[in-house]
N, C-alpha and C. Protein backbone atom coordinates (compact mmCIF):
# COMPACT_ATOMS: atom_id res chain seq x y z
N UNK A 1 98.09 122.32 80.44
CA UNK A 1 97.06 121.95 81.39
C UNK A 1 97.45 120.64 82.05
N UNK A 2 97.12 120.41 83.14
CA UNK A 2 97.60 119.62 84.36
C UNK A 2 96.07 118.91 84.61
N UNK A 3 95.57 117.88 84.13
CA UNK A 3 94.47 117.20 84.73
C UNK A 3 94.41 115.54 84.30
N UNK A 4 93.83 114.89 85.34
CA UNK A 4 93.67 113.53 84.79
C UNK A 4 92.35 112.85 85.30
N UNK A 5 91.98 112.19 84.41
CA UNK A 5 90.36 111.74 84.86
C UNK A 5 90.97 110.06 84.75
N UNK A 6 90.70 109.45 85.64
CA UNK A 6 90.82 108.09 85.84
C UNK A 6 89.95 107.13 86.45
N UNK A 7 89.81 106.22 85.87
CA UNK A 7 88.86 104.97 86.55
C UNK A 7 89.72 103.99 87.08
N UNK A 8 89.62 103.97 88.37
CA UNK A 8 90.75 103.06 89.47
C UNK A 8 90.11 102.19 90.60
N UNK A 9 90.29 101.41 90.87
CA UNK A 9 90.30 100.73 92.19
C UNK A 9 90.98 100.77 93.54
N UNK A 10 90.01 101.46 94.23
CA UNK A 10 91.03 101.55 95.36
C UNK A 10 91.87 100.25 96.25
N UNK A 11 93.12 100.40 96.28
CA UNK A 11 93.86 99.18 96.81
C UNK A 11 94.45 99.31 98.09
N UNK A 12 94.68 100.81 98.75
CA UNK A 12 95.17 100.69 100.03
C UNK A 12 94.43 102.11 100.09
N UNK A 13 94.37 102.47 101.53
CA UNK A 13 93.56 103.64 102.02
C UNK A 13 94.50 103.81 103.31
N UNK A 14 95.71 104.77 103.66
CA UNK A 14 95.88 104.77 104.62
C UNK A 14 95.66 105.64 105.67
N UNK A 15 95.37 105.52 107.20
CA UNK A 15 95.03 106.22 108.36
C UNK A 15 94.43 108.08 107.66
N UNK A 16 93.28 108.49 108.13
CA UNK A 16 93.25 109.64 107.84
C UNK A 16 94.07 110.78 109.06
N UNK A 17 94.60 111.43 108.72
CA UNK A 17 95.90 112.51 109.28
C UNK A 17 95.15 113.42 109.10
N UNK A 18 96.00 115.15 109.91
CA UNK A 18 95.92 116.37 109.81
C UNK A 18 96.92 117.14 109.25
N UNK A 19 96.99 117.66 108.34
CA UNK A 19 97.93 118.41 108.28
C UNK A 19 98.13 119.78 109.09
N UNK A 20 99.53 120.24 109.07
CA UNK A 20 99.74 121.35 110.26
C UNK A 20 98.65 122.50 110.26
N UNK A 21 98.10 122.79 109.23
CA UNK A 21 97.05 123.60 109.19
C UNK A 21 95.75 122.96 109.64
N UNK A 22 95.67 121.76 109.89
CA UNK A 22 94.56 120.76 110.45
C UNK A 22 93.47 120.55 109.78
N UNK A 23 94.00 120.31 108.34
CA UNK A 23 93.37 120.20 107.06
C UNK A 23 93.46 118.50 107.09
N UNK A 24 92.11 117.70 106.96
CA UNK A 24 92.49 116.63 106.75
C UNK A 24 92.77 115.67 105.94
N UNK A 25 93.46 114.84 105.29
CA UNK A 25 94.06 114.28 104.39
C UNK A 25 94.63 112.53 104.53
N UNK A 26 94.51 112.10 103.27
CA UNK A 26 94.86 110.68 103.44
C UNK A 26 95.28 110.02 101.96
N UNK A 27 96.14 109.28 102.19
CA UNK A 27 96.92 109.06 101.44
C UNK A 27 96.33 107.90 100.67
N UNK A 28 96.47 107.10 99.74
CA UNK A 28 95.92 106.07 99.08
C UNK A 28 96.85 105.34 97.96
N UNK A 29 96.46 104.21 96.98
CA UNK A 29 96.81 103.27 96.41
C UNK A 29 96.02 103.34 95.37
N UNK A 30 95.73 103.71 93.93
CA UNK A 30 94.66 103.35 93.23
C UNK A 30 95.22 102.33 91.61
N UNK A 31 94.89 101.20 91.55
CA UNK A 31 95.25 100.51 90.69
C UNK A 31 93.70 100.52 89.22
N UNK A 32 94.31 100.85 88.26
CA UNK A 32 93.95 100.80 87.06
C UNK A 32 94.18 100.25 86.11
N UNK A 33 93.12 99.83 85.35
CA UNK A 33 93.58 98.54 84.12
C UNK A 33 92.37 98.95 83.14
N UNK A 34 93.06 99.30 81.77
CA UNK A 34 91.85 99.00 80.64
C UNK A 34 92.50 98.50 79.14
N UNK A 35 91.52 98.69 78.31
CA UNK A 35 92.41 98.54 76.95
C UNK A 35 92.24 99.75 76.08
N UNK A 36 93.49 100.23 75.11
CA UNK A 36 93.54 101.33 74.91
C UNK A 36 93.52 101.11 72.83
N UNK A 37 93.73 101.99 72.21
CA UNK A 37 94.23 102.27 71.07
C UNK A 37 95.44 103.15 70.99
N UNK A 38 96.42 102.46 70.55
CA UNK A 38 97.84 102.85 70.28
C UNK A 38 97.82 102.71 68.88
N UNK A 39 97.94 103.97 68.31
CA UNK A 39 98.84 103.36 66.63
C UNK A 39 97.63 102.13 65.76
N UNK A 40 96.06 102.27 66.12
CA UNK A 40 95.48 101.49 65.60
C UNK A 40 95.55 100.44 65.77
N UNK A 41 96.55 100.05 67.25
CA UNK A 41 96.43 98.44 67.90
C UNK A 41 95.74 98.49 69.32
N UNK A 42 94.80 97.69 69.75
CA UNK A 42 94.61 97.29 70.63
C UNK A 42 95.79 96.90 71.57
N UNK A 43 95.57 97.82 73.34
CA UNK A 43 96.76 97.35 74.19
C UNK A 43 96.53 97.47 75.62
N UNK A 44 96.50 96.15 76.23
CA UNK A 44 96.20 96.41 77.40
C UNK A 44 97.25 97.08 78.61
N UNK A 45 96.78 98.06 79.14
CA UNK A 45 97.61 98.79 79.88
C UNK A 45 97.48 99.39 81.34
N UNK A 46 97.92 99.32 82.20
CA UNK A 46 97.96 98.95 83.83
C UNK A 46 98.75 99.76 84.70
N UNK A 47 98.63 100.15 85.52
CA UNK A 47 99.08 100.83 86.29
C UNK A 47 98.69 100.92 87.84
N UNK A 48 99.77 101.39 88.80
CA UNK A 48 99.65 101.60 90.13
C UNK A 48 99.67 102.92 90.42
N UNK A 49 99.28 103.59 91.00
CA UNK A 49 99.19 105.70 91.21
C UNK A 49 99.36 105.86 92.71
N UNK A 50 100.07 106.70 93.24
CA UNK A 50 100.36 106.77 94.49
C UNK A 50 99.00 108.42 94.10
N UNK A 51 97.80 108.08 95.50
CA UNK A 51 97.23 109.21 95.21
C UNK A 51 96.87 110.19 96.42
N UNK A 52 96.24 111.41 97.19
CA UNK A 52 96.19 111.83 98.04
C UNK A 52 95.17 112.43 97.65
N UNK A 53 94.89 112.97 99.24
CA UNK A 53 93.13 113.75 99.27
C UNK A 53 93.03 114.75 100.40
N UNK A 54 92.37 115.79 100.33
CA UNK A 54 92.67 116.80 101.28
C UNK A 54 91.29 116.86 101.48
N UNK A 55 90.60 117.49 103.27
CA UNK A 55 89.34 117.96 103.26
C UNK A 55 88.18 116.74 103.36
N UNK A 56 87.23 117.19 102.77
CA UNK A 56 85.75 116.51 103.17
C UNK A 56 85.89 115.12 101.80
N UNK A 57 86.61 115.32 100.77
CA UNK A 57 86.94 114.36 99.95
C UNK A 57 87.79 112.97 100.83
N UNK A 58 88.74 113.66 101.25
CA UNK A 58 89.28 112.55 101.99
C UNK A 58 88.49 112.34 103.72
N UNK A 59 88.31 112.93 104.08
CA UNK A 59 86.85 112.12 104.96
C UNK A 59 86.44 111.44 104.72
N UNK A 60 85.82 111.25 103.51
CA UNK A 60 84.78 110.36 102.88
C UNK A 60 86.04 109.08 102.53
N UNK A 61 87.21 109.43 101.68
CA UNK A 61 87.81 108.34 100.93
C UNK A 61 88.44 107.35 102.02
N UNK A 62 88.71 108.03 103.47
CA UNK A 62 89.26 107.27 104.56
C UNK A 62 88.62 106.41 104.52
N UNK A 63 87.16 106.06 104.81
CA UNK A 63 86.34 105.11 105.19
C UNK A 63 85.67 104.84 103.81
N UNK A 64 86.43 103.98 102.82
CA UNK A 64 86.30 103.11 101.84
C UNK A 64 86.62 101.91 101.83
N UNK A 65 85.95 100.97 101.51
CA UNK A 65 86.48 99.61 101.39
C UNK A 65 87.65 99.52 100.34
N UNK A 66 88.26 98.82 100.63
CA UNK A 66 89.31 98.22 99.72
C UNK A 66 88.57 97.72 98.27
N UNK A 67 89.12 97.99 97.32
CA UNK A 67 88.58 97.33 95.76
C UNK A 67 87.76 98.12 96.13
N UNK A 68 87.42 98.99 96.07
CA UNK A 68 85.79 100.31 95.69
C UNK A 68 86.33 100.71 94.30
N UNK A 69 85.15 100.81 93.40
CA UNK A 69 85.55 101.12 92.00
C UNK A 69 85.52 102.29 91.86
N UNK A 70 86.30 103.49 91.28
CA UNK A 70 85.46 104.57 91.25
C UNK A 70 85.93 105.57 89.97
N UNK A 71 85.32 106.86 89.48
CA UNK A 71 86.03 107.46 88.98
C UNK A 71 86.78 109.06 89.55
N UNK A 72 87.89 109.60 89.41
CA UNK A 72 88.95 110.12 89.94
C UNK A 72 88.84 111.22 88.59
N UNK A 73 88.76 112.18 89.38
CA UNK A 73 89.35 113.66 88.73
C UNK A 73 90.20 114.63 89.15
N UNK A 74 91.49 115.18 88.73
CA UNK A 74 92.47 115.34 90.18
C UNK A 74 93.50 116.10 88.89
N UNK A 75 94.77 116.32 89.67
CA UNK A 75 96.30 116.23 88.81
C UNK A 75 97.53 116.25 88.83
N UNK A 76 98.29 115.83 88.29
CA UNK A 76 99.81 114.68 89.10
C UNK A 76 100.95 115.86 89.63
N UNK A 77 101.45 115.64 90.44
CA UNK A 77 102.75 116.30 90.97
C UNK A 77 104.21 115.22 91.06
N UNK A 78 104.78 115.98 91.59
CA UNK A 78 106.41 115.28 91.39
C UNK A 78 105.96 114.68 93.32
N UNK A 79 106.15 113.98 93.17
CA UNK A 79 106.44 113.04 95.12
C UNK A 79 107.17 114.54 95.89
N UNK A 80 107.18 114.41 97.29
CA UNK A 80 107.82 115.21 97.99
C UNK A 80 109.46 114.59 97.97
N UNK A 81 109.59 113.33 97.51
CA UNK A 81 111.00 113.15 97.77
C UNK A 81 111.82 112.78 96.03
N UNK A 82 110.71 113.37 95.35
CA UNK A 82 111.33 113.66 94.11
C UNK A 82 111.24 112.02 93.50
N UNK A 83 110.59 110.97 93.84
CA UNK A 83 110.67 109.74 93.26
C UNK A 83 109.49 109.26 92.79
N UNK A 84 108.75 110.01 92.16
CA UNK A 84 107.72 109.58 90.96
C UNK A 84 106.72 110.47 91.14
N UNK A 85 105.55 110.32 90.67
CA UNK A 85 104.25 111.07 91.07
C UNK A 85 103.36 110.82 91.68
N UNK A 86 102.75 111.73 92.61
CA UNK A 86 101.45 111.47 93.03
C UNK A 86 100.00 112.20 92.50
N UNK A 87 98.83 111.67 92.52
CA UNK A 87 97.91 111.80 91.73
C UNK A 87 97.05 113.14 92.84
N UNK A 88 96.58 114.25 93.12
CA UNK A 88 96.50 114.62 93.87
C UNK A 88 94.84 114.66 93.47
N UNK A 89 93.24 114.39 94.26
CA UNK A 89 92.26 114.22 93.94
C UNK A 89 91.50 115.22 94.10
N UNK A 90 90.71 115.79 93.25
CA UNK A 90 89.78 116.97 93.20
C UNK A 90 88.29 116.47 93.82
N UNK A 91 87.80 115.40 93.19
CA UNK A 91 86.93 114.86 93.00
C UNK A 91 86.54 113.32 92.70
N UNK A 92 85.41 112.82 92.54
CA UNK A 92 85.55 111.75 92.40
C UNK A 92 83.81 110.82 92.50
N UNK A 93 83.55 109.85 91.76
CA UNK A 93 82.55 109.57 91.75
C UNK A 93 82.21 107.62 91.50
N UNK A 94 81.26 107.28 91.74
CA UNK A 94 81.44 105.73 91.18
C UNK A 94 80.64 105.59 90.36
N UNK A 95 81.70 104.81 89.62
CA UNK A 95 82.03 103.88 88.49
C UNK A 95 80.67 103.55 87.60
């Protein structure tokens, strides 16, 4: 199974686009930070997510402020140019 539920901050929101099917979509930045349990230790752990949005989701996510807290339900793919992952978003709600 392929899913990830995340609590992120949005950090960049860029231009909302069409895709060739004139599906609309927009690309984003979501930075995350909490503390976890590893091995019965406390560990704080951080991350940057390259993420995307298709449709009436990304309508809405275009016109977000920067730092909007929220939570993210979605699931990761390989980049189109094969250099890491992107988080692709199902859903999503605040924080």
């Amino acid at each position: 199974m392929n899913h990830l539920s995340l609590a992120a901050v949005v950090v960049q929101v860029d231009t909302l686009r069409y895709t060739p099917a004139g599906v609309p979509a927009v690309n984003l930045v979501l930075e995350h930070q909490s503390d976890v349990l590893e091995m019965g230790l406390k560990r704080q752990v951080s991350l940057i997510l390259k993420a995307v949005a298709f449709g009436a989701d990304a309508q809405t996510l275009s016109r977000l402020a920067l730092n909007t807290a929220l939570e993210f339900d979605g699931f990761l793919t390989t980049a189109r140019n094969h250099k890491g992952v992107v988080f692709h978003i199902q859903a999503f709600k605040e924080s």
